[in-house]
C-alpha atoms as a PDB file:
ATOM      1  CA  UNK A   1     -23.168  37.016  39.641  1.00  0.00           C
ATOM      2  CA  UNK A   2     -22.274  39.757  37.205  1.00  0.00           C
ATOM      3  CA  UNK A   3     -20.883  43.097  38.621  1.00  0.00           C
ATOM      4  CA  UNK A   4     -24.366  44.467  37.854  1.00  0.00           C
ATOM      5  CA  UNK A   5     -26.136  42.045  40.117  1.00  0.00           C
ATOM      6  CA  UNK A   6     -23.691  42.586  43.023  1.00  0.00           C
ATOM      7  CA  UNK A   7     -24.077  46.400  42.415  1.00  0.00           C
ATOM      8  CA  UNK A   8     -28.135  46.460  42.657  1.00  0.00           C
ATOM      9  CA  UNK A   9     -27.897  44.318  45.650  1.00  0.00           C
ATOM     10  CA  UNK A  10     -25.525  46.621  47.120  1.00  0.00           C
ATOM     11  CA  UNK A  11     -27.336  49.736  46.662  1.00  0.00           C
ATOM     12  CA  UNK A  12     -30.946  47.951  47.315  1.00  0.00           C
ATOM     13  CA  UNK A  13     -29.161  46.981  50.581  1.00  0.00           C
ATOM     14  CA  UNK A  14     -27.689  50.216  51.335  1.00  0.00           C
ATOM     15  CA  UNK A  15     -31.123  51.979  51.979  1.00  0.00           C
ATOM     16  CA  UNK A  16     -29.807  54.824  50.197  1.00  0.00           C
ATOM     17  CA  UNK A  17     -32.345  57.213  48.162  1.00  0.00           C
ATOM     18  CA  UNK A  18     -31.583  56.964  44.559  1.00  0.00           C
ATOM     19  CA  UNK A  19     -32.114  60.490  44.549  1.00  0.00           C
ATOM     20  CA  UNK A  20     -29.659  61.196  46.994  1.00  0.00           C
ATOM     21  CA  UNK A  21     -27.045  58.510  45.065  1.00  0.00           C
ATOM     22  CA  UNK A  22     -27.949  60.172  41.936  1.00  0.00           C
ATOM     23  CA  UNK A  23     -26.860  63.743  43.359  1.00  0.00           C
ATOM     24  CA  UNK A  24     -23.515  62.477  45.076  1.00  0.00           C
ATOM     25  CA  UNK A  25     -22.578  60.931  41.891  1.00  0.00           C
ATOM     26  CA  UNK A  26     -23.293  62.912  38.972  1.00  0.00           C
ATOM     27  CA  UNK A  27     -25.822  59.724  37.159  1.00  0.00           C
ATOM     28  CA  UNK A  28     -28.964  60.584  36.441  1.00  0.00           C
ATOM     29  CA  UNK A  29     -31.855  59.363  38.919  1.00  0.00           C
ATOM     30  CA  UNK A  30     -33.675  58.312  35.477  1.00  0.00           C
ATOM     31  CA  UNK A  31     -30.642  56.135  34.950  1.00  0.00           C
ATOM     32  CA  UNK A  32     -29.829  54.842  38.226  1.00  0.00           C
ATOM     33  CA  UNK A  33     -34.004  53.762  38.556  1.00  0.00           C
ATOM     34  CA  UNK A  34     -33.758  51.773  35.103  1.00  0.00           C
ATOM     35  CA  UNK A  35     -30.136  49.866  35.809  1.00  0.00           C
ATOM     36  CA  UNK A  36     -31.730  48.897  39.285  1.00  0.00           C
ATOM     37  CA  UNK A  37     -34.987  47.925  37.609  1.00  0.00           C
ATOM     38  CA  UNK A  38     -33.160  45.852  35.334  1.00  0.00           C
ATOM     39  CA  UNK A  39     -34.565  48.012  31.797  1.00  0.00           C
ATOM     40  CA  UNK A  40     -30.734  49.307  30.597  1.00  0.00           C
ATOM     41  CA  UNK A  41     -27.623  48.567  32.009  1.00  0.00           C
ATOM     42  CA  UNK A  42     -24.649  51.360  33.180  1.00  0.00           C
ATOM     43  CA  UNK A  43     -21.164  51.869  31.534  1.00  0.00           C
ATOM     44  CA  UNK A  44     -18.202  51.775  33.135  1.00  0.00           C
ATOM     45  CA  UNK A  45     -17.803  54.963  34.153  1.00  0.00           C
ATOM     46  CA  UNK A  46     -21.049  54.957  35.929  1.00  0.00           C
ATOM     47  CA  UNK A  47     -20.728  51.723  37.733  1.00  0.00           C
ATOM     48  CA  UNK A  48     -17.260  53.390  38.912  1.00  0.00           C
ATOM     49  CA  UNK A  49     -18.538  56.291  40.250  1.00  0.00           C
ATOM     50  CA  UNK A  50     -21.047  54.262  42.066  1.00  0.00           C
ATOM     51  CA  UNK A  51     -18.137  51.875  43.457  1.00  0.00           C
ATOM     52  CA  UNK A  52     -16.383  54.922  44.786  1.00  0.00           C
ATOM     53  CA  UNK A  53     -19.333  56.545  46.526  1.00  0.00           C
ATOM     54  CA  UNK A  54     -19.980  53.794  48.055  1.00  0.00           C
ATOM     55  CA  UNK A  55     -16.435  52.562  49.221  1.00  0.00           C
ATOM     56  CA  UNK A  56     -16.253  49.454  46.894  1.00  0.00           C
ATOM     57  CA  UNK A  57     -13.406  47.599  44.787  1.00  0.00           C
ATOM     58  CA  UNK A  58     -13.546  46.861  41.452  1.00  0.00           C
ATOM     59  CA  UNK A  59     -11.036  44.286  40.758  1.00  0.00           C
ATOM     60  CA  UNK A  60     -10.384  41.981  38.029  1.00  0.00           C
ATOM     61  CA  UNK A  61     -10.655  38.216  38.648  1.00  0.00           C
ATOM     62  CA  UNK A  62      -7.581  36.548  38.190  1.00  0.00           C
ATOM     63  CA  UNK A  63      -8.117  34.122  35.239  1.00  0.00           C
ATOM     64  CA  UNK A  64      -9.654  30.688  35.335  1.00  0.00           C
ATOM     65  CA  UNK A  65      -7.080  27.740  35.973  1.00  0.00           C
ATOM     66  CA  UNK A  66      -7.302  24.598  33.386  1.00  0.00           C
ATOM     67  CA  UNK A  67      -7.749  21.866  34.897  1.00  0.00           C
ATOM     68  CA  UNK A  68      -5.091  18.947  33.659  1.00  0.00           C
ATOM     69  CA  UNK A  69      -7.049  15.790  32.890  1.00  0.00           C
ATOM     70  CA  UNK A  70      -5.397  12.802  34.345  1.00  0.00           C
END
């Protein structure tokens, strides 16, 4: 699940108004309505300001192991 997915779930889940999200963090409602309708996504700097007003981590995942074939 990208960090997209995870993010519209969150915020779907949250019961927050996009209205009031939109306020708190500077996007525009317009914007915020699309990404979570799935018609344009959000930069970075979006999808951070909507991790920090809602307490979450971004992290990067630690890289994918090979796998030695026997």
């Amino acid at each position: 699940m990208s960090i997209g997915e995870q993010l519209k779930t969150f915020i779907r889940q949250s019961g927050e108004l996009q209205s009031k999200v939109a306020a708190e963090t500077g996007i525009h409602h317009s914007g915020i309505s699309r990404f979570l309708s799935g018609k344009r996504g959000l930069d970075l700097t979006s999808i951070e300001k909507l991790a920090k007003y809602f307490r979450l981590e971004l992290r990067r995942k630690p890289p994918a192991t090979k796998r030695k074939s026997g």
